[in-house]
Protein backbone atom coordinates (compact mmCIF):
# COMPACT_ATOMS: atom_id res chain seq x y z
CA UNK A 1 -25.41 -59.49 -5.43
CA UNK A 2 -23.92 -58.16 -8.33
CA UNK A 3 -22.03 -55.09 -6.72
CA UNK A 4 -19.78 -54.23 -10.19
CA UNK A 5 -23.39 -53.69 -12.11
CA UNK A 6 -24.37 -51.53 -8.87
CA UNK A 7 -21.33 -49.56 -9.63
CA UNK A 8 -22.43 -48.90 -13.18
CA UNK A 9 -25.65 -48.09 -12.60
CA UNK A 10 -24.79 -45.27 -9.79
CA UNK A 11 -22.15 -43.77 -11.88
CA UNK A 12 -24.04 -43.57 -14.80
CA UNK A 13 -26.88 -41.46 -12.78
CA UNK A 14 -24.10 -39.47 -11.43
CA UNK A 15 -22.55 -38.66 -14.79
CA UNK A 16 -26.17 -37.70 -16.38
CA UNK A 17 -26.50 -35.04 -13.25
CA UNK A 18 -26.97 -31.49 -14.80
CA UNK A 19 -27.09 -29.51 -11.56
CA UNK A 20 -24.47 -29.02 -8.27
CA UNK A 21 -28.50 -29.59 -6.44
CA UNK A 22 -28.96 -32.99 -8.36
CA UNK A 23 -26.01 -34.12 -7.67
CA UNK A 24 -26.08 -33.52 -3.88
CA UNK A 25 -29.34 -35.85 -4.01
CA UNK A 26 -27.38 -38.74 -5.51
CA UNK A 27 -25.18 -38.02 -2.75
CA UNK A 28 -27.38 -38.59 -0.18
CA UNK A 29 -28.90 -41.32 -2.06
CA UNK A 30 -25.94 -43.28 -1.89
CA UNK A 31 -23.78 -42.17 1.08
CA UNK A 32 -26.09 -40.79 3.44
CA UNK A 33 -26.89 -42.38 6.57
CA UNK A 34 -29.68 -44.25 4.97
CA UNK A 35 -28.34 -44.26 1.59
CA UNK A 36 -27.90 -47.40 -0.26
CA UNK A 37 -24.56 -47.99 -0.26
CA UNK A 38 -23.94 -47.21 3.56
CA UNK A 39 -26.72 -49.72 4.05
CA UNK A 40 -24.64 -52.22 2.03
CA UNK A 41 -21.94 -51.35 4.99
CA UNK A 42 -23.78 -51.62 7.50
CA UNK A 43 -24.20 -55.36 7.37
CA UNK A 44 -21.21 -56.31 7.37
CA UNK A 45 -20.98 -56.34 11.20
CA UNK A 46 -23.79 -59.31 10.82
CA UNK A 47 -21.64 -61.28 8.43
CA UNK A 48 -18.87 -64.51 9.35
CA UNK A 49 -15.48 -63.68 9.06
CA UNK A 50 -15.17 -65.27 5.90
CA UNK A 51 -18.21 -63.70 4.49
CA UNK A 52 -16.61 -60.36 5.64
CA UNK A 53 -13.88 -61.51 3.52
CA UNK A 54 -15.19 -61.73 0.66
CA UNK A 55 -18.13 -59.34 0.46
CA UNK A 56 -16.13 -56.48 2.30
CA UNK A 57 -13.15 -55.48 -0.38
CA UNK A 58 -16.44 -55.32 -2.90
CA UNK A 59 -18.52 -53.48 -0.95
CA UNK A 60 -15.44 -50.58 -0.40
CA UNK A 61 -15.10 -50.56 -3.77
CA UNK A 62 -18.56 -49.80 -4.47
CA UNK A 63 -18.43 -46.72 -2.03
CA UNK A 64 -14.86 -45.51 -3.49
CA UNK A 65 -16.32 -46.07 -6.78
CA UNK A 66 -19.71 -43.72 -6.39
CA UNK A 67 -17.47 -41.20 -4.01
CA UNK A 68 -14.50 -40.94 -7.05
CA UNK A 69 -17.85 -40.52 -9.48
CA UNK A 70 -19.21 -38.02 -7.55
CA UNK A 71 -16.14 -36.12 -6.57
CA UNK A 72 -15.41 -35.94 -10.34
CA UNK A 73 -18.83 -34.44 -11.26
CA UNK A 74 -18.72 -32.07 -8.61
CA UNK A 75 -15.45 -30.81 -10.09
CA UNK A 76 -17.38 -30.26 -13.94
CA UNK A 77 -20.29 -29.04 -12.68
CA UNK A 78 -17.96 -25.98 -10.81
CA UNK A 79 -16.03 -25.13 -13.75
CA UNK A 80 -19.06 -24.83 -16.24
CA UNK A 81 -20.40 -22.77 -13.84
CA UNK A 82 -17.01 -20.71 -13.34
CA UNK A 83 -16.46 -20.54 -17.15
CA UNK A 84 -20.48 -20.08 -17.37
CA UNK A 85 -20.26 -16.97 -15.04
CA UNK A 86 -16.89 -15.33 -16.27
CA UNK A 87 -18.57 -15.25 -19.99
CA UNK A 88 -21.77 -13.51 -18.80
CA UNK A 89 -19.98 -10.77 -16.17
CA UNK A 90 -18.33 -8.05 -17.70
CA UNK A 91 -16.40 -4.92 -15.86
CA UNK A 92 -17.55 -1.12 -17.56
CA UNK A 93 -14.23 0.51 -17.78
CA UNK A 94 -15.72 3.78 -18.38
CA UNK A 95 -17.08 4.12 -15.18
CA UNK A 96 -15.98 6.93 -13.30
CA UNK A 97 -13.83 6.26 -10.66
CA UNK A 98 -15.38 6.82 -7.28
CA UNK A 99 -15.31 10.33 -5.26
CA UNK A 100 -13.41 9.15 -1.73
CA UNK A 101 -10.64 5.97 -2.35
CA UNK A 102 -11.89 2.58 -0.60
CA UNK A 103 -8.78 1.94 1.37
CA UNK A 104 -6.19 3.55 3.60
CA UNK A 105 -3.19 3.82 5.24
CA UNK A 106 -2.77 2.29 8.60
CA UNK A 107 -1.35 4.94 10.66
CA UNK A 108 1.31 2.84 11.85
CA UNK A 109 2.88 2.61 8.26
CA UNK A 110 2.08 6.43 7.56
CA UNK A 111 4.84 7.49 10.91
CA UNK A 112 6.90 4.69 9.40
CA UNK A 113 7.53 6.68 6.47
CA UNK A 114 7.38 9.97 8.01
CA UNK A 115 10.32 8.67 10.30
CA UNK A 116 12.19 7.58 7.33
CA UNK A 117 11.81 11.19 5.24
CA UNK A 118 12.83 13.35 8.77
CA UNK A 119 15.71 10.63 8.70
CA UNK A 120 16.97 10.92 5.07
CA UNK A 121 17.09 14.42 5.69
CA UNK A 122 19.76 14.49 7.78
CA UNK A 123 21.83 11.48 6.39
CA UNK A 124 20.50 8.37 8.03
CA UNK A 125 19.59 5.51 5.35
CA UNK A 126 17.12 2.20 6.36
CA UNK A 127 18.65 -0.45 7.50
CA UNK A 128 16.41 -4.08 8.78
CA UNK A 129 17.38 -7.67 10.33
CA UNK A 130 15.29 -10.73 11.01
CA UNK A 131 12.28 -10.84 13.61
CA UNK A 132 13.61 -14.44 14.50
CA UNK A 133 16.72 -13.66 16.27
CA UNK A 134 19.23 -16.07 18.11
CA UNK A 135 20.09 -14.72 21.71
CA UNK A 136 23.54 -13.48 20.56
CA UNK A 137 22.21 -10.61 18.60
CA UNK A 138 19.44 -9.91 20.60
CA UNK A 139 21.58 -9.80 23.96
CA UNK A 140 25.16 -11.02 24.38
CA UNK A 141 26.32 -8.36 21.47
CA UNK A 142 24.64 -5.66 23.26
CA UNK A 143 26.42 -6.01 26.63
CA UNK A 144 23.87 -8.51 27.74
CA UNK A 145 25.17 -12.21 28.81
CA UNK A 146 23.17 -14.92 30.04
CA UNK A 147 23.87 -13.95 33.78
CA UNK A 148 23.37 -10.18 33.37
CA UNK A 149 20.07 -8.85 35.27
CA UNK A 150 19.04 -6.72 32.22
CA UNK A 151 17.53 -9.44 30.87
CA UNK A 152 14.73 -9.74 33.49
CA UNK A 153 13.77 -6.63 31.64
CA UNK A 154 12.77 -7.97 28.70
CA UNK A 155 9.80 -10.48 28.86
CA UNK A 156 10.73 -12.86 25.96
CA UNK A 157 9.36 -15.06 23.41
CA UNK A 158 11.68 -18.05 23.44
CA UNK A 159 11.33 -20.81 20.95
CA UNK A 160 11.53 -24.70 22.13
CA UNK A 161 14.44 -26.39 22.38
CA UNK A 162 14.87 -28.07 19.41
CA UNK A 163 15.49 -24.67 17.54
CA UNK A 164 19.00 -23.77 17.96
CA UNK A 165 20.72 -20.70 16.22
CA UNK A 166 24.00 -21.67 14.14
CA UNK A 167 25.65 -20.23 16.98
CA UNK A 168 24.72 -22.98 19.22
CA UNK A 169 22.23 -20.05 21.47
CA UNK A 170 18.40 -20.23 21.44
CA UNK A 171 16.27 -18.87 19.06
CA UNK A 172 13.53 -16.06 20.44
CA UNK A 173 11.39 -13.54 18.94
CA UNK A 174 13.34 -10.13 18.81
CA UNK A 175 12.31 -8.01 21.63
CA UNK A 176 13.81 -4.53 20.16
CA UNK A 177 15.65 -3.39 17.12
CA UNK A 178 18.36 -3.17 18.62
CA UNK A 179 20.23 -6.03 16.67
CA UNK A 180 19.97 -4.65 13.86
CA UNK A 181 22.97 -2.06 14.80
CA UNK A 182 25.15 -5.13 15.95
CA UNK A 183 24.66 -6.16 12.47
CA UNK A 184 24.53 -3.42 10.19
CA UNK A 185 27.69 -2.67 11.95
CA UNK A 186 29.78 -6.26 11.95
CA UNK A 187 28.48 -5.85 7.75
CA UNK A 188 28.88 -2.27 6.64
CA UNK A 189 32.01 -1.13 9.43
CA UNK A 190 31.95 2.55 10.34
CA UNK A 191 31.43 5.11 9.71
CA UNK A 192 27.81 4.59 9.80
CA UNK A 193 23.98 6.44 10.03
CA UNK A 194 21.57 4.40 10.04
CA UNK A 195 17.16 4.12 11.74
CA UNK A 196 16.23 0.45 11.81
CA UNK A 197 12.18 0.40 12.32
CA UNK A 198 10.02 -2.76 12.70
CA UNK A 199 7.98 -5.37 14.20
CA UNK A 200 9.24 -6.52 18.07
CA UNK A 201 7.81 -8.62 20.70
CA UNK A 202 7.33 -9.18 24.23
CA UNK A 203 4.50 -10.79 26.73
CA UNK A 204 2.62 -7.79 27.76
CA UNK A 205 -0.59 -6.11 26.82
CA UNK A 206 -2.91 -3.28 28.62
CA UNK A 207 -3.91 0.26 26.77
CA UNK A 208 -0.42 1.17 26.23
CA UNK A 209 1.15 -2.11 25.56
CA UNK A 210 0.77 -5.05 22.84
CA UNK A 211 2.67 -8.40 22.75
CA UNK A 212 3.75 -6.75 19.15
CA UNK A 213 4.57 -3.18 18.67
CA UNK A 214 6.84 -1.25 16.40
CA UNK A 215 10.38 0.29 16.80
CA UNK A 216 12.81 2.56 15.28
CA UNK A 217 16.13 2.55 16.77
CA UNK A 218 18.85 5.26 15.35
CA UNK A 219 22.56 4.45 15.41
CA UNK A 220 25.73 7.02 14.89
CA UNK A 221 29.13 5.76 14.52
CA UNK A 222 32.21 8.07 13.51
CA UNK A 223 34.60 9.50 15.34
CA UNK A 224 34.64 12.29 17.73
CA UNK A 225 30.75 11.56 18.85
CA UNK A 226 29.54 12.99 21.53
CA UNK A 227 26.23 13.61 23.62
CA UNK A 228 25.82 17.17 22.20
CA UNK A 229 25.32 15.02 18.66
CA UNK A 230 22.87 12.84 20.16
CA UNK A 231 20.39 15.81 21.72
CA UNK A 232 21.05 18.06 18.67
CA UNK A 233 19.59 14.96 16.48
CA UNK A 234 16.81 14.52 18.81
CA UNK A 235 15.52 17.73 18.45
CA UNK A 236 15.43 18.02 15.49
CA UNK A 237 13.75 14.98 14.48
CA UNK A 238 10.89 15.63 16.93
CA UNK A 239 10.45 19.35 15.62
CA UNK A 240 10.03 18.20 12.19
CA UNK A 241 8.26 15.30 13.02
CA UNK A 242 5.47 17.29 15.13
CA UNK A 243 5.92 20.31 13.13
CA UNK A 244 6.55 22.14 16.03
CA UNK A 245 9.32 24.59 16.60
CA UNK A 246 9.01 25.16 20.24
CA UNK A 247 9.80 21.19 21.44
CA UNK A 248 11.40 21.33 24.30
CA UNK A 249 13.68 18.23 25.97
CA UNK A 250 15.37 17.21 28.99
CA UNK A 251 17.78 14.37 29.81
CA UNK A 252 18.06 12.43 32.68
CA UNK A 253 20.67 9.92 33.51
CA UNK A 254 19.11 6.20 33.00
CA UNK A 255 20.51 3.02 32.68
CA UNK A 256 20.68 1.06 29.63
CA UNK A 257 23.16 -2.14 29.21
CA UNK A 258 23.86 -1.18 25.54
CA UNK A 259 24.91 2.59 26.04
CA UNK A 260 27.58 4.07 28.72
CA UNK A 261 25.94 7.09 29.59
CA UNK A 262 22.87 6.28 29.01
CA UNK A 263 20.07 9.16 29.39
CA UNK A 264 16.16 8.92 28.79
CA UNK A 265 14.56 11.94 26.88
CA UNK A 266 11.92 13.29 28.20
CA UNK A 267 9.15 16.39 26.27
CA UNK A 268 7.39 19.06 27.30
CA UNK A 269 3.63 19.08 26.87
CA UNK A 270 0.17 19.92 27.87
CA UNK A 271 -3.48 18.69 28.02
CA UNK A 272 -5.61 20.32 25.10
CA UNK A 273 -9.21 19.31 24.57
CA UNK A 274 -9.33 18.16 20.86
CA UNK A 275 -11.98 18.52 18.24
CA UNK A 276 -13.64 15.50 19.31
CA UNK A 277 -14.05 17.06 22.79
CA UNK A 278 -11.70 14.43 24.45
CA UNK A 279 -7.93 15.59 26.11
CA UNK A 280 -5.00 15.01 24.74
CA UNK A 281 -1.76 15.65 24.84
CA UNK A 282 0.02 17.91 22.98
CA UNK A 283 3.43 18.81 22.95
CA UNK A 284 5.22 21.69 23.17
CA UNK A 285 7.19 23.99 25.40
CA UNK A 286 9.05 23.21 28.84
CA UNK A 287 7.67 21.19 31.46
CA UNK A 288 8.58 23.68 33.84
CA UNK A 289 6.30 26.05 32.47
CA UNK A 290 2.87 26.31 34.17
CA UNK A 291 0.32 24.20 32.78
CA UNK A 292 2.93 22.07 31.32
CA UNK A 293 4.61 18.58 32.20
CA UNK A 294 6.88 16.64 31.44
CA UNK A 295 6.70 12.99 29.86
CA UNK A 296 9.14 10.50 29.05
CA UNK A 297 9.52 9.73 25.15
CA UNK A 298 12.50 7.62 24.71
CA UNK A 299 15.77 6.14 25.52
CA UNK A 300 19.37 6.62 24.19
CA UNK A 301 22.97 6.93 25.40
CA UNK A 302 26.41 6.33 23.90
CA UNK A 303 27.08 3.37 22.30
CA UNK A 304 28.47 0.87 25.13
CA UNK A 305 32.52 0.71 23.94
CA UNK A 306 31.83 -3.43 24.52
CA UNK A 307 29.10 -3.47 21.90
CA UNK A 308 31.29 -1.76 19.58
CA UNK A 309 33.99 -4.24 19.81
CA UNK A 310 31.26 -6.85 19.75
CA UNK A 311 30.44 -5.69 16.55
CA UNK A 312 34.08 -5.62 15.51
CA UNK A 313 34.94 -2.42 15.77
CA UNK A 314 38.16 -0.86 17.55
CA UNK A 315 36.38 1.30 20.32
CA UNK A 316 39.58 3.57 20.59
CA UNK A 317 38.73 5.42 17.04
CA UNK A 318 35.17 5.06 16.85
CA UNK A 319 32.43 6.56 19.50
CA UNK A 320 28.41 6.67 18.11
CA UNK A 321 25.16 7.30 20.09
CA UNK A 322 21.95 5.51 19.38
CA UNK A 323 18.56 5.60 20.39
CA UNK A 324 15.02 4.13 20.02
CA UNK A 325 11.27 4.61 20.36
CA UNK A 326 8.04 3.04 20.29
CA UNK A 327 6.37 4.24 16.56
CA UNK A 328 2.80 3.36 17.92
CA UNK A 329 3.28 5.96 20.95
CA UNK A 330 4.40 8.33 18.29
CA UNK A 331 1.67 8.10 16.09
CA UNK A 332 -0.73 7.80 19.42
CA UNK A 333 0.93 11.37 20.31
CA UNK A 334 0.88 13.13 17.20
CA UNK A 335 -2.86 11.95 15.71
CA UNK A 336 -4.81 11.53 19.23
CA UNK A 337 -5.29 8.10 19.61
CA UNK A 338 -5.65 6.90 23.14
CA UNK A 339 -5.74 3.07 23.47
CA UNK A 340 -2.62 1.17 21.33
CA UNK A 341 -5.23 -2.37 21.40
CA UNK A 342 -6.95 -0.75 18.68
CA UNK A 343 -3.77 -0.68 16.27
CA UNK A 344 -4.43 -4.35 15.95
CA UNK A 345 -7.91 -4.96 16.29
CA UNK A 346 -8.68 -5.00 12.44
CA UNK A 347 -11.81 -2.53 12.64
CA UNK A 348 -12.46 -0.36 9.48
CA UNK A 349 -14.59 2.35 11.38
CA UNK A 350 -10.98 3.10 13.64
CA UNK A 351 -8.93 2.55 9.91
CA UNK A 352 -11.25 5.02 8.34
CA UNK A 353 -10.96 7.51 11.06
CA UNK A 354 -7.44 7.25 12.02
CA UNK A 355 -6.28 5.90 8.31
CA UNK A 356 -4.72 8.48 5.71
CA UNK A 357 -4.91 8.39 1.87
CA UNK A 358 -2.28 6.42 -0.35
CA UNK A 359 -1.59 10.15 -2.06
CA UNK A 360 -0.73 11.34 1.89
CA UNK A 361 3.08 10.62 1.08
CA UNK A 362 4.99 13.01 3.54
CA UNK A 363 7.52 15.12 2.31
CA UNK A 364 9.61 17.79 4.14
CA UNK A 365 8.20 20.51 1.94
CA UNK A 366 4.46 19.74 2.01
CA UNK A 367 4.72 18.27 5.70
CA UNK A 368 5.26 15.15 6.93
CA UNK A 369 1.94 15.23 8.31
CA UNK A 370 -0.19 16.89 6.18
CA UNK A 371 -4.02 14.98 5.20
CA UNK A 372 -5.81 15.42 2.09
């Protein structure tokens, strides 16, 4: 059998096929399970070794031949139909431009930049660090060694073996901001003002809890710092960032390993009915009051003296106070939004609901809240 002349004749076919349809006949034709070259394949199992041999290497060629033809058709066919199509479609410029805008701001990346406007205000500038940490940054520098309990606290992402930080320590997936102060500080020194917000991770998820979730963590450093700097800061940023005036906070003594006192913040609020006839809660006043509660918001402290000497630092002249908080709860708390799954489940009904428009951009004077 003359299996070069075969070759010929099948590529020739191939080559004189004018449609993407006609071509996927040939296909079948030849390669399908009863196509004529898979038959030629198919008895070679009957054949003597030597016959194998021999016949084999020509019958391959014949099927890399026809599959190189058709793959190479296939390819001409597609770009006379792309070059076909982008000559006949045209775009009317003079359209007018539709009444609502097709996308919108996720609501997570709206209290992002509300966060960073409050902040900017009063001195603060954005600072960021990696996602992939090494266990250094993410715990020794913040008063957190291997053996220290603390770290039970955090349920980590680690990374295998094999990846090893230049520091010799393991590699894990940051589970706060919170090393982005160590290094802001060992880069910039002191004085320093700085919010870090982002992306951290840890193994949990329920209504109120994702294995990803967003951050911001504030950091003072100067001399002179106290607590009274701290809870003046904090209220502040929560008036202006609820628009509220009548915020009320309380701190209690905590315990974090990175700050020495450490106190968590609570709010004053209470249960309204919103205008989708579902409670929420909105806050506002003391806790104390009737009708009112408290509900805890954050964590913060003064900055442990060993993380600032971790960072380089001499912890005899300088004193800061950070803090941080989740931005999902805050957006969940200011816009009414009672399950934090739904952040991250991609549906456009919740994004169209819940999302704001690109000209939303908060600003002090217009409110860092306010919707078109």
């Amino acid at each position: 059998m003359d299996y070069e002349k075969l070759g010929q004749e099948a590529t020739a076919r191939i080559a004189g096929a004018d449609s993407l349809d006609m071509l996927e006949t040939l296909r079948v034709e030849f390669l399908g399970k009863q196509g004529s070259v898979s038959a030629l394949l198919k008895t070679l199992g009957g054949m003597s070794p030597d016959e194998r041999k021999e016949t084999g290497p020509k019958i391959h060629g014949l099927r890399e031949t026809v599959s190189d033809a058709l793959a190479s058709r296939k390819a001409d066919l597609e770009a006379a139909a792309m070059e076909a199509r982008l000559a006949s479609e045209t775009v009317d410029l003079s359209l007018p431009a539709p009444e609502q805008a097709a996308g919108t701001v996720h609501p997570v990346s709206q209290v992002m930049d509300e966060l960073a406007e409050i902040f900017a205000d009063l001195g603060f500038s954005v600072a960021t660090g990696p996602e992939v940490e090494d266990d250094w940054h993410n715990f020794t520098a913040l008063n957190m060694p291997e053996s220290h309990p603390a770290r039970a606290m955090h349920d980590t992402f680690y990374f295998g073996e094999d990846r090893v930080a230049p520091n010799g320590g393991r590699m894990l997936l940051r589970t706060h901001t919170s090393p982005v102060q160590v290094r802001t500080m060992l880069e910039r020194g002191a004085p320093l003002r700085i919010i870090a917000p982002g992306r951290v991770y840890r193994s949990d998820s329920d209504a109120t809890h994702t294995p990803m979730f967003h951050q911001v963590e504030g950091l003072v450093i100067d001399r002179d710092i106290h607590l009274g700097h701290l809870k003046w800061t904090l209220e502040t940023f929560l008036k202006a960032f609820f628009e509220r005036e009548d915020i009320v906070l309380r701190l209690r003594p905590s315990y974090f390993p990175f700050t020495e006192p450490s106190v968590e913040v609570d709010v004053g609020f209470a249960v309204e009915t919103g205008p989708d006839g579902k409670a929420r809660r909105v806050l506002g006043g003391s806790g104390d009051e009737p009708g009112h509660a408290w509900m805890e918001l954050l964590g913060s402290g003064m900055v442990n003296a060993r993380v600032i000497e971790f960072a380089g630092l001499d912890r005899a002249e300088w004193q800061g106070f950070a803090f941080g908080v989740g931005v999902d709860r805050l957006a969940m708390l200011k816009y009414g939004m009672d399950d934090l799954r739904a952040f991250f489940d991609g549906d456009v009904r919740w994004l169209r609901h819940y999302g704001f428009s690109a000209f939303d951009q908060p600003t002090l004077s217009g409110g860092v809240g306010a919707r078109a």
